[in-house]
Protein backbone atom coordinates (compact mmCIF):
# COMPACT_ATOMS: atom_id res chain seq x y z
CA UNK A 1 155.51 145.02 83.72
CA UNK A 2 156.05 147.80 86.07
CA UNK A 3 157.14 146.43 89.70
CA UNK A 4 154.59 148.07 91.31
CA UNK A 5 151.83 146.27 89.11
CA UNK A 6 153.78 143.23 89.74
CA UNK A 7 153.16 143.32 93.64
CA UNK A 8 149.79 144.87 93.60
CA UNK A 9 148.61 141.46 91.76
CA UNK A 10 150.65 139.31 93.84
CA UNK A 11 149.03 140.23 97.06
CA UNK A 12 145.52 140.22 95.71
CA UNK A 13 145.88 136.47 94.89
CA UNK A 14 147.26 136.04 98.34
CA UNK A 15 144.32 137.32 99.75
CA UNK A 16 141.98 135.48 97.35
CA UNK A 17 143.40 132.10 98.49
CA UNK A 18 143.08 132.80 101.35
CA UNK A 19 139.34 134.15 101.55
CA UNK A 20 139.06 130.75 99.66
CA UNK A 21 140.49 128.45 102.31
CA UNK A 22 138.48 130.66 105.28
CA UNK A 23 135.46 129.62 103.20
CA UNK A 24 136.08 125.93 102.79
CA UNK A 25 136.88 125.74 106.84
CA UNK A 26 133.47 127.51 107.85
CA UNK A 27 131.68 125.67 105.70
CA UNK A 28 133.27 122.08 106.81
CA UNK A 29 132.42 123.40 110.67
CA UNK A 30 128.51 124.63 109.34
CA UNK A 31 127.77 121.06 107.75
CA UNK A 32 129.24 119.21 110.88
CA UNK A 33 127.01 121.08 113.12
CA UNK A 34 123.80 120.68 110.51
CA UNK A 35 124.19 116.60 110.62
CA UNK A 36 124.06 116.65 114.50
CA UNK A 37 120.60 118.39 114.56
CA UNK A 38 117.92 116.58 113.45
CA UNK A 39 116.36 117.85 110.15
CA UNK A 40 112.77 119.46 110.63
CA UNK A 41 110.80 120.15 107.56
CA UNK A 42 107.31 121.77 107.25
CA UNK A 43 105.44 120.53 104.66
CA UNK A 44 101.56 120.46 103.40
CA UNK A 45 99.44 117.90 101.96
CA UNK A 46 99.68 117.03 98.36
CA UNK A 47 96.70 119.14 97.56
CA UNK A 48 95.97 122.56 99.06
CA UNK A 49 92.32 121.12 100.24
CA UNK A 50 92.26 118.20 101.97
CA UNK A 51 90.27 115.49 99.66
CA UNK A 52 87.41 113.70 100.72
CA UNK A 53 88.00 110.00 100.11
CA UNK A 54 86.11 107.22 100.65
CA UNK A 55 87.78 104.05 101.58
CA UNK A 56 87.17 101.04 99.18
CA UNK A 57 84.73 98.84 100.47
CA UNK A 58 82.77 100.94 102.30
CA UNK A 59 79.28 102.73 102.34
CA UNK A 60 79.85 105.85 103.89
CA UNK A 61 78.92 108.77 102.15
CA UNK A 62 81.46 110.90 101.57
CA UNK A 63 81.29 114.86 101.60
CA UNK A 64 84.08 117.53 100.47
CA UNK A 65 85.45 119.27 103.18
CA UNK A 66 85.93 122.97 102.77
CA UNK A 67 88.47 124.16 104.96
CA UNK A 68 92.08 125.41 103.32
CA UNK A 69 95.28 123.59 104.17
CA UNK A 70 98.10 125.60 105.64
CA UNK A 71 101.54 124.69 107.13
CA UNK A 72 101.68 124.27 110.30
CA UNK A 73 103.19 127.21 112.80
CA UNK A 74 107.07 126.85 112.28
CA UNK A 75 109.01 126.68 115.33
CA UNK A 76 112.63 127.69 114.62
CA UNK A 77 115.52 124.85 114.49
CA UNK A 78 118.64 125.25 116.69
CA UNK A 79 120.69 127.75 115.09
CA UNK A 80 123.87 126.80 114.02
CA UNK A 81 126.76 128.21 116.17
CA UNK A 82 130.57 128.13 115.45
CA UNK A 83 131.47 128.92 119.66
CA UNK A 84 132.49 125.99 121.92
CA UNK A 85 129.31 126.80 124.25
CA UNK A 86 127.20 123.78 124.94
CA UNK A 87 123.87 123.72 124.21
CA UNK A 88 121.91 123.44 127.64
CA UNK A 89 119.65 120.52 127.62
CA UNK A 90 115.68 121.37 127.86
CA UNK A 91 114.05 120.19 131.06
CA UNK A 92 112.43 116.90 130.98
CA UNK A 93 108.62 116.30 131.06
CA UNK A 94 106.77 116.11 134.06
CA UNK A 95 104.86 112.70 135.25
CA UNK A 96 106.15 109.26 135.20
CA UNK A 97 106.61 106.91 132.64
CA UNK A 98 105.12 103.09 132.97
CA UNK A 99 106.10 99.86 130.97
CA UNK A 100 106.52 96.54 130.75
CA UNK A 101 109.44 95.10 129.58
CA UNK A 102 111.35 91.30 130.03
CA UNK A 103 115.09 93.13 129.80
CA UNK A 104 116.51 89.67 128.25
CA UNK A 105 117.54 88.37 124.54
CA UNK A 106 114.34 87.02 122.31
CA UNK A 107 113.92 83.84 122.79
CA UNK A 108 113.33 81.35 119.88
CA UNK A 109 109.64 80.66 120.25
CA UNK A 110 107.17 80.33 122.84
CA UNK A 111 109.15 80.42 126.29
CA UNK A 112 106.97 80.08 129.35
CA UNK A 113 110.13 80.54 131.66
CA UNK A 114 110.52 83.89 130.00
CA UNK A 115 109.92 87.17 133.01
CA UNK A 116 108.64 90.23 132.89
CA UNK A 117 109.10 93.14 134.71
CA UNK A 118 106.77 96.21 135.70
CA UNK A 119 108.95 99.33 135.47
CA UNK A 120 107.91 102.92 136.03
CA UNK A 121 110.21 105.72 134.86
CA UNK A 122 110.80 108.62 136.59
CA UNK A 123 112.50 112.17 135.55
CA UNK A 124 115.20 113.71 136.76
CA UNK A 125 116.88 117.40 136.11
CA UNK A 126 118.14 116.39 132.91
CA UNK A 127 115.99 114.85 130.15
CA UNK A 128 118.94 112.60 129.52
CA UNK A 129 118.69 111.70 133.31
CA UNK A 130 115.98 109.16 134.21
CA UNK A 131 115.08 107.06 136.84
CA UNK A 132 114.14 103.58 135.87
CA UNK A 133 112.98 100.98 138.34
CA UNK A 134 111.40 97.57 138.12
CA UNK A 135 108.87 97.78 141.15
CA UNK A 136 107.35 94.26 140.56
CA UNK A 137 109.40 91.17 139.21
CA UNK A 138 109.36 87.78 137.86
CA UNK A 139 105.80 87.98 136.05
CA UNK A 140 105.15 85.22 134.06
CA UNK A 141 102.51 84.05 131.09
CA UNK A 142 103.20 87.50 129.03
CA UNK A 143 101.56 90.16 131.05
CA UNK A 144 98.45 91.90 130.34
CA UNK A 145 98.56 95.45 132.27
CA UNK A 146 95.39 98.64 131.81
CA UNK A 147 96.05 101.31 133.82
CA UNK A 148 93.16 102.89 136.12
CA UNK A 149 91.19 105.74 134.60
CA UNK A 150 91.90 107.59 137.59
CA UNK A 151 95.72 106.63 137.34
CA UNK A 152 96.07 105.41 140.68
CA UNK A 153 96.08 101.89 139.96
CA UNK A 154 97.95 99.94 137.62
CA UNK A 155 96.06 96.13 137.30
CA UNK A 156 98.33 93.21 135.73
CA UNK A 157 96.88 89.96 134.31
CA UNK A 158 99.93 87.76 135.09
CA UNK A 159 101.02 84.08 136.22
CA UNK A 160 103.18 83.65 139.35
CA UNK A 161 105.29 80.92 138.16
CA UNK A 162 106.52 78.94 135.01
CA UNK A 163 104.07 76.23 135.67
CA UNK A 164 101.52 78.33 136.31
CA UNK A 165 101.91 79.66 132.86
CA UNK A 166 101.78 76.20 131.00
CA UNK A 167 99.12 75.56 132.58
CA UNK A 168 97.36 79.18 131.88
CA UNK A 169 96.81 80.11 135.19
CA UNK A 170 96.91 83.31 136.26
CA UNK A 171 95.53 85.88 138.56
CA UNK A 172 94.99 89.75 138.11
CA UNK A 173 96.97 92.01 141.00
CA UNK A 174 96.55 95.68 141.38
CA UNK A 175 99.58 98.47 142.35
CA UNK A 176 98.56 101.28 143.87
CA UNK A 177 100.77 104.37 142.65
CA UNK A 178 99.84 106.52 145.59
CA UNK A 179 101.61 103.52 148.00
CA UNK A 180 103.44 101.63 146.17
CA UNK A 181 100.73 98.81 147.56
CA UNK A 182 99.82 95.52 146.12
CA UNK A 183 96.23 93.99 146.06
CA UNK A 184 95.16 90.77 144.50
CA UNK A 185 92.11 90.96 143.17
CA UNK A 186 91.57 87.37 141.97
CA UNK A 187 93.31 83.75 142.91
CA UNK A 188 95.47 81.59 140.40
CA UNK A 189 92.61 80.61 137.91
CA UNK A 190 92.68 78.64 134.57
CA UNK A 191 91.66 80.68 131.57
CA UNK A 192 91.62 84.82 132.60
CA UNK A 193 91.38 86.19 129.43
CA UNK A 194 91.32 89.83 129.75
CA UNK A 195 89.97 92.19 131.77
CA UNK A 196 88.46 96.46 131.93
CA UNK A 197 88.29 98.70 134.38
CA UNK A 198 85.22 100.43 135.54
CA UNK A 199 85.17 103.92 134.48
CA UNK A 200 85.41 104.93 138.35
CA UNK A 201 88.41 103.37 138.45
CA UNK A 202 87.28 100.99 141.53
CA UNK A 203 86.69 98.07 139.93
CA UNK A 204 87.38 95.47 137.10
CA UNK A 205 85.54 93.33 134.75
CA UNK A 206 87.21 89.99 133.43
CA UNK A 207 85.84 87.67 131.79
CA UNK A 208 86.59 83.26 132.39
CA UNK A 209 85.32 80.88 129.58
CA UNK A 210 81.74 81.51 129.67
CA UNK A 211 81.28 83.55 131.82
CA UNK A 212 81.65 87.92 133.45
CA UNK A 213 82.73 88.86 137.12
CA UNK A 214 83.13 92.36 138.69
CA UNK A 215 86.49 92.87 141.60
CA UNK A 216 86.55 95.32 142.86
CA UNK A 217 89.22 97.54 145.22
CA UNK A 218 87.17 97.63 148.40
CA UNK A 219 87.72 93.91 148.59
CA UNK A 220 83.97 92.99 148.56
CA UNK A 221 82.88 89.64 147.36
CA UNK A 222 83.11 88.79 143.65
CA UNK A 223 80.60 89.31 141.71
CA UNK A 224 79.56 87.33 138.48
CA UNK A 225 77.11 89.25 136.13
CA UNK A 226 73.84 88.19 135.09
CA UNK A 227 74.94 87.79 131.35
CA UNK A 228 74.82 84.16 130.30
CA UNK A 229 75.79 84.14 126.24
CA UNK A 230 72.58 82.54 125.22
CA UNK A 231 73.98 81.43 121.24
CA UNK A 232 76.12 78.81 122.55
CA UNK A 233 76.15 76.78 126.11
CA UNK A 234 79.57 76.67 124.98
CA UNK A 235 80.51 79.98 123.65
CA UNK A 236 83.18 81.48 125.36
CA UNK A 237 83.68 85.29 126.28
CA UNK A 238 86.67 87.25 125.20
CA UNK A 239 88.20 91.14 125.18
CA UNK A 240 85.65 92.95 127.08
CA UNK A 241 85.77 96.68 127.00
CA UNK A 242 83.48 98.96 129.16
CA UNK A 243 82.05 102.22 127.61
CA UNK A 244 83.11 105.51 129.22
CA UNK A 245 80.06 106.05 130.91
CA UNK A 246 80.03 102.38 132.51
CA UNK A 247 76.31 101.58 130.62
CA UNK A 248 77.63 99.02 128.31
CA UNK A 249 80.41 96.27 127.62
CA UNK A 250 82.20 94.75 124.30
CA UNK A 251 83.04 91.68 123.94
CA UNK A 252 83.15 88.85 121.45
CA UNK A 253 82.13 85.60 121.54
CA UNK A 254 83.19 82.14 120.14
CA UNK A 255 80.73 79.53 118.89
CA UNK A 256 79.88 81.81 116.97
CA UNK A 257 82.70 83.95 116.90
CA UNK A 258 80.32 87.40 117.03
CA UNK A 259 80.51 91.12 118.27
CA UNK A 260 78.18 91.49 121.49
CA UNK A 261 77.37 94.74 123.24
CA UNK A 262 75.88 94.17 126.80
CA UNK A 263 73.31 96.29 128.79
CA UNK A 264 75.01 96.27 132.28
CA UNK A 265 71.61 98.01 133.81
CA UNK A 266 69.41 95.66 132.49
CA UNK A 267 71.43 92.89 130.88
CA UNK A 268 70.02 92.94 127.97
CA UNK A 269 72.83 92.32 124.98
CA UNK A 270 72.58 92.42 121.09
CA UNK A 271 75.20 90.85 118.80
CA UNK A 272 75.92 93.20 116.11
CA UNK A 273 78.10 91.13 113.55
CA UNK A 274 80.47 87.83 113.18
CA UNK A 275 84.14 88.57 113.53
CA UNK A 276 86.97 86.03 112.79
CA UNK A 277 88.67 83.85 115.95
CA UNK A 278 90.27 84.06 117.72
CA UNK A 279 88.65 87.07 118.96
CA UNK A 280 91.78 88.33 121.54
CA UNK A 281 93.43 89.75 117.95
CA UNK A 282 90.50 92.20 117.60
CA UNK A 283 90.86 95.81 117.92
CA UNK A 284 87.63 97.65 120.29
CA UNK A 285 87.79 101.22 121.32
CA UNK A 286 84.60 103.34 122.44
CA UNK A 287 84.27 106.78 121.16
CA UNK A 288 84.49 109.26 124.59
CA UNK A 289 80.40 109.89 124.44
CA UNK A 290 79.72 106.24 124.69
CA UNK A 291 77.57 106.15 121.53
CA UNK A 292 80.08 103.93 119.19
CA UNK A 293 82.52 101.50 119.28
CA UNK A 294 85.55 100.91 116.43
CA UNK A 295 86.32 97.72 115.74
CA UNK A 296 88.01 95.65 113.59
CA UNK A 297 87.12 92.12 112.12
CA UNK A 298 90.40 90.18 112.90
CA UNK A 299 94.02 90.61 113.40
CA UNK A 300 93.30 94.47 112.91
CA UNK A 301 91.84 93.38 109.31
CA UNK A 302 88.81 96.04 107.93
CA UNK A 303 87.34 98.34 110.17
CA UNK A 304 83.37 98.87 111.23
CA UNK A 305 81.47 101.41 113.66
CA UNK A 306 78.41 100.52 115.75
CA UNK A 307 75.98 103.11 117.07
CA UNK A 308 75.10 101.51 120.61
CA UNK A 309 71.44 103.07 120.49
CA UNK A 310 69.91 102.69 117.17
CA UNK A 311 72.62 99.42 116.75
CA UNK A 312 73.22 100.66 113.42
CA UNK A 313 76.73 99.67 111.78
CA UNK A 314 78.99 101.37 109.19
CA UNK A 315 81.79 99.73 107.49
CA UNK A 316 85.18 102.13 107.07
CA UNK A 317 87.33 99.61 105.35
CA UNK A 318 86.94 96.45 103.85
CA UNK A 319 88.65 93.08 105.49
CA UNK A 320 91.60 93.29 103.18
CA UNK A 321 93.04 96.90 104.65
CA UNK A 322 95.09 96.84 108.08
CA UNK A 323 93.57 99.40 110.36
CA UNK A 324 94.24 101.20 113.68
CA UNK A 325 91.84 103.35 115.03
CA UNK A 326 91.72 106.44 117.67
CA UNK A 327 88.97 108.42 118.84
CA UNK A 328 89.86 111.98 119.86
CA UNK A 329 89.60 112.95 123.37
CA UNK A 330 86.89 115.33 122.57
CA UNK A 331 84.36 116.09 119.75
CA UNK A 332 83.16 112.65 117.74
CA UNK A 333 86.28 112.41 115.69
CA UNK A 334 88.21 108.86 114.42
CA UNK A 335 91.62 108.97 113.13
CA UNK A 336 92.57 105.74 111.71
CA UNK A 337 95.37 104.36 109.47
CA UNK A 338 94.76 101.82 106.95
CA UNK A 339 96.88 101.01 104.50
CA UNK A 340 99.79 103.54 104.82
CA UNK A 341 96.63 106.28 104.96
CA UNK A 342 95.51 108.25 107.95
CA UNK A 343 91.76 109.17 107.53
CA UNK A 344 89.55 110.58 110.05
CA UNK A 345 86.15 110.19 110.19
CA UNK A 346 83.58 112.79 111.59
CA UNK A 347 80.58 111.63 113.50
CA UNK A 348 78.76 114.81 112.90
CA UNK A 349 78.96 114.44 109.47
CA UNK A 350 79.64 110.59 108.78
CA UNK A 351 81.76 111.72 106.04
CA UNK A 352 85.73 110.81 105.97
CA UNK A 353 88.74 112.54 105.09
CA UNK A 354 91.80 111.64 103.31
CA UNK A 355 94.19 113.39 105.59
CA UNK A 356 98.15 111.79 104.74
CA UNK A 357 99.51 108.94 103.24
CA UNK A 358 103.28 107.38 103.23
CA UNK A 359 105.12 104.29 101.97
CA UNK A 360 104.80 103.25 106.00
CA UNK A 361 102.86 104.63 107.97
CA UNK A 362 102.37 103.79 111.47
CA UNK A 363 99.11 104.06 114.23
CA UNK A 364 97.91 107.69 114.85
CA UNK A 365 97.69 109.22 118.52
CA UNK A 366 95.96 112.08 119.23
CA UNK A 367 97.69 115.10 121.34
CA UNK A 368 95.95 115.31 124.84
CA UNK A 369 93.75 118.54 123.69
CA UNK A 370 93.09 117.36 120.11
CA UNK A 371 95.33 119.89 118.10
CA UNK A 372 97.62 116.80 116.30
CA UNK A 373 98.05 113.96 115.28
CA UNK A 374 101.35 112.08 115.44
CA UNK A 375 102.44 108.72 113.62
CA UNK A 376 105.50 107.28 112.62
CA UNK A 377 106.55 106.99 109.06
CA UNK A 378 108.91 106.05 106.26
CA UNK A 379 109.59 107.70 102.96
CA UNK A 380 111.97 106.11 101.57
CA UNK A 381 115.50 106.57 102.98
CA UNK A 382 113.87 109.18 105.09
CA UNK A 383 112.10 108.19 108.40
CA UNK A 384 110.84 109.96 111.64
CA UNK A 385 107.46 111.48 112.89
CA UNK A 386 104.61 112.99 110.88
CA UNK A 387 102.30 115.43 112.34
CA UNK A 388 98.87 116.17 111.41
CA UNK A 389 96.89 119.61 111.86
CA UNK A 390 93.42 117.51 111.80
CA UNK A 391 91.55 120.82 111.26
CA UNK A 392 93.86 122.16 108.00
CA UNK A 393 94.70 119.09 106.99
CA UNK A 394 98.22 119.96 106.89
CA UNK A 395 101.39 118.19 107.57
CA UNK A 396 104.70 118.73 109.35
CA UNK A 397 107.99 116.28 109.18
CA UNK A 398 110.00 115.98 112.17
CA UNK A 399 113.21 113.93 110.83
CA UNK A 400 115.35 111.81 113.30
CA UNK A 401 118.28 110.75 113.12
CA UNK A 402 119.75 107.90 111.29
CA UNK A 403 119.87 105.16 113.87
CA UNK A 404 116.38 106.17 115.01
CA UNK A 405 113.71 103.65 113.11
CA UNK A 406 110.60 104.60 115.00
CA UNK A 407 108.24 100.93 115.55
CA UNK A 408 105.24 101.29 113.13
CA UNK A 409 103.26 98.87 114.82
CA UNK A 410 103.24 101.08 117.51
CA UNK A 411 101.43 104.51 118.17
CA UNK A 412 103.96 107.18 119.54
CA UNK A 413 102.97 108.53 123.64
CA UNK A 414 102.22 112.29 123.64
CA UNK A 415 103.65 113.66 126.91
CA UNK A 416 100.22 115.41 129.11
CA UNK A 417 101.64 118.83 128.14
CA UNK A 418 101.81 117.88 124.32
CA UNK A 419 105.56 119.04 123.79
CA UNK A 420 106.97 115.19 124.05
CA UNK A 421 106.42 112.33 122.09
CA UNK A 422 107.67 108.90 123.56
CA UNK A 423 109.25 106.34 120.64
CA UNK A 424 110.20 103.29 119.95
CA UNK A 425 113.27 102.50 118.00
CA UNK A 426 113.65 99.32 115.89
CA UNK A 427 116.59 98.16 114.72
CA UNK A 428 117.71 99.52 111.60
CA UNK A 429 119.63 97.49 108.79
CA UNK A 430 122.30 99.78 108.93
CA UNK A 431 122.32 100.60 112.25
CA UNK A 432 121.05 97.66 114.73
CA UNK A 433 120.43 99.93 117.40
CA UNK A 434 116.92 100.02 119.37
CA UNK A 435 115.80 102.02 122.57
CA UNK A 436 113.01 104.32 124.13
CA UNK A 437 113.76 107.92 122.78
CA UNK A 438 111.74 111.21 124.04
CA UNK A 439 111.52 113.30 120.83
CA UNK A 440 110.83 117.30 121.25
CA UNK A 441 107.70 117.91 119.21
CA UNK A 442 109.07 121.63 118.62
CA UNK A 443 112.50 120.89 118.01
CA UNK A 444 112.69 116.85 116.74
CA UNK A 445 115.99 116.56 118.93
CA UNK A 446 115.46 113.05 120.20
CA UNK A 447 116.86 111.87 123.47
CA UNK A 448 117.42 108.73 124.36
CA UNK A 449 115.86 106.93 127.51
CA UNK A 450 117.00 103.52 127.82
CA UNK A 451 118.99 101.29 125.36
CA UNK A 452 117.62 97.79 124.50
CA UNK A 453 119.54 96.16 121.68
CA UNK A 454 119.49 92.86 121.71
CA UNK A 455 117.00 92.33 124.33
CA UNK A 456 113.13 92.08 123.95
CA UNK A 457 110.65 94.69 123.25
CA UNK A 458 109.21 97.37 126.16
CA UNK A 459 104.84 97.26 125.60
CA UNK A 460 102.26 98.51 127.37
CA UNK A 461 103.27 102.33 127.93
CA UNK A 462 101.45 105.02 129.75
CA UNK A 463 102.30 108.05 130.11
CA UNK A 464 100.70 109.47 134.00
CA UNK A 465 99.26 112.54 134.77
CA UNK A 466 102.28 114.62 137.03
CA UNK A 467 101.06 115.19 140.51
């Protein structure tokens, strides 16, 4: 072989090793940074056309839907980058955050000594940056809070002390968010169930054994409505929910255990079905226009509709499927998941849709203008988000990260400008972490809030309007 050959061939395999080893290093650097972001992957239903279903056990005719599904728009992923810049942080979302939350271990069983706090969370510059404070302390007798429809109030159904709480004594207090003020609205009183507030937000309705009164802000006297439950002298009154447009109230009943609607400008009431005790388990929600109310038969078992005028009522599932309803904010739509299914039902047409399904599949929540829906889910070794166009019927994935296991018995908390979804984390087997994360809806990069492993579960979010 000539020399020259000789040395020509030696330096080409030089330079192939090394173009090999250059290509084994960027690739080793491109994977790293692909782990760290969150995996986001548009996908669409299992049929082009979303398909008409109707739920077993259930009446409701059914018609075919004719609209074509599409992916939804694709926002693009944070590009991979081999440079040492950091990536800046997106602002947080505007309003504050409100929760309840006893920051201690779980107790084993029923503990009555057990505190919770009222927190509200505030944002900072950074959305890793937060302000959490607990503004009211040491409520006993596991809380009950509903925030004002006006968001200026916050009322909490609470007992003062540890006594008071064995006993089941408590008394309903209101916060005022524009003062930071407190108001009791009621004394310590055996047996306050639960309570509504009046669609002005100046008053609440709670009901006491057998009986409805009306507090309101202004501190005028208490008033007890007319309504006297005439099935039972002993029947008592449970869950009552006021319609939108303050005309009507839901309740159930004991003795029998029954569905009532009741006529607050004429108190007249009709009972439209028997539900299963005890009645506090039950699931009510009124559609926006006032003209039906979801509900489910017991411990979120089946779910039925009742027209409030013609008092007519339609059965969605049957008593064996888990359901959790949600009425858009506009337009007579019900989402609903029941059995790892979200459906949603159209009051125009009475007809229901098969929109999604997944091995879990958690509550839906509709976006503040309608455009999605958002649940949590589980496929598998894969968990995170799923979003719903309701109007294509199409689907988009937003993957978290490993040690995020998003709560499935709990809806997720659009943000008022849609781009945030608040989460809860359970603890994963292979990862016992658990916290509040804010995940970007366009971007699935979750960020965590507060950490609380080991310690009991935060309930009772809302998510307020900013200023």
């Amino acid at each position: 072989m000539k020399p020259m050959t000789f040395s020509f061939i030696l330096l080409f395999c030089l330079l192939l090793a090394g173009c090999s080893v250059e290509g084994e290093t960027a690739t080793a650097v491109s994977t790293a940074l692909s782990t760290a972001v969150p995996t986001r992957v548009a996908v669409v239903a299992n049929t082009a056309v979303p398909t008409a279903t109707q739920i077993p056990a259930t009446d409701t005719a059914v018609a075919s839907p004719t609209n074509t599904a599409t992916s939804l728009p694709a926002t693009a992923v944070p590009t991979e980058t081999l440079t040492n810049t950091p990536t800046p942080l997106p602002p947080p979302p505007r309003g504050d955050i409100v929760f309840l939350w006893s920051p201690y271990p779980q107790p084993d069983g029923s503990d009555p000594s057990l505190t919770t706090n009222f927190y509200i969370a505030s944002p900072e510059e950074s959305i890793e940056d937060w302000h959490i404070e607990p503004v009211i302390t040491n409520l006993f007798g596991s809380p009950l809070m509903r925030i004002s429809p006006d968001f200026s109030h916050a009322a909490i159904l609470f007992a003062e002390d540890e006594e008071l709480a064995f006993n089941e004594i408590r008394r309903i207090s209101a916060y005022d968010f524009r003062d930071n003020g407190i108001q009791n609205l009621t004394d310590n009183q055996c047996c306050l169930y639960n309570f509504t507030w009046q669609p002005d937000g100046q008053a609440v309705i709670y009901s006491q054994v057998h009986d409805l009164f009306v507090v309101s802000l202004n501190n005028a006297p208490t008033e007890q409505l007319t309504f006297r439950n005439s099935l039972s002298p002993d029947s008592e009154i449970f869950n009552p929910v006021i319609s939108p447009d303050g005309l009507r109230l839901a309740m159930t009943t004991s003795n029998p255990n029954s569905l009532v609607l009741y006529n607050l400008t004429n108190g007249e009431h009709f009972v439209t079905g028997e539900v299963s005790y005890p009645s506090s388990y039950l699931t009510t929600v009124w559609s926006p226009d006032s003209q039906w109310l979801a509900f489910t038969s017991n411990f979120n078992q089946g779910l039925s509709l009742v027209n409030a005028e013609s008092r007519d009522t339609i059965q969605l599932a049957g008593a064996s499927s888990r359901c959790f309803p949600a009425w858009s904010a506009s337009g007579l739509k019900l989402a609903f998941t029941c059995d790892n299914t979200i459906y949603l039902w159209d009051g125009s047409t009475q007809t229901i849709v098969e929109l999604v399904k997944a091995e879990i599949l958690g509550p839906p929540a509709w976006a503040p203008n309608n455009s999605l829906l958002a649940a949590s889910f589980t496929n598998g070794d894969k968990t995170g988000l799923l979003l719903v166009d309701p109007v294509e019927g199409s689907t988009y994935e937003l993957y978290l990260n490993s040690h995020i296991r998003p709560a499935v018995w709990a809806a997720p908390i659009w943000s008022p400008d849609t781009g945030w979804l608040l989460v809860l984390s359970e603890p994963a087997e292979h990862d016992a972490r658990s916290g509040i994360y804010l995940v970007n809806r366009l971007t699935g990069i979750p960020y965590l809030m507060m950490d609380t492993t080991g310690l009991q579960r935060p309930y009772g979010f809302t998510w307020l309007l900013a200023d």
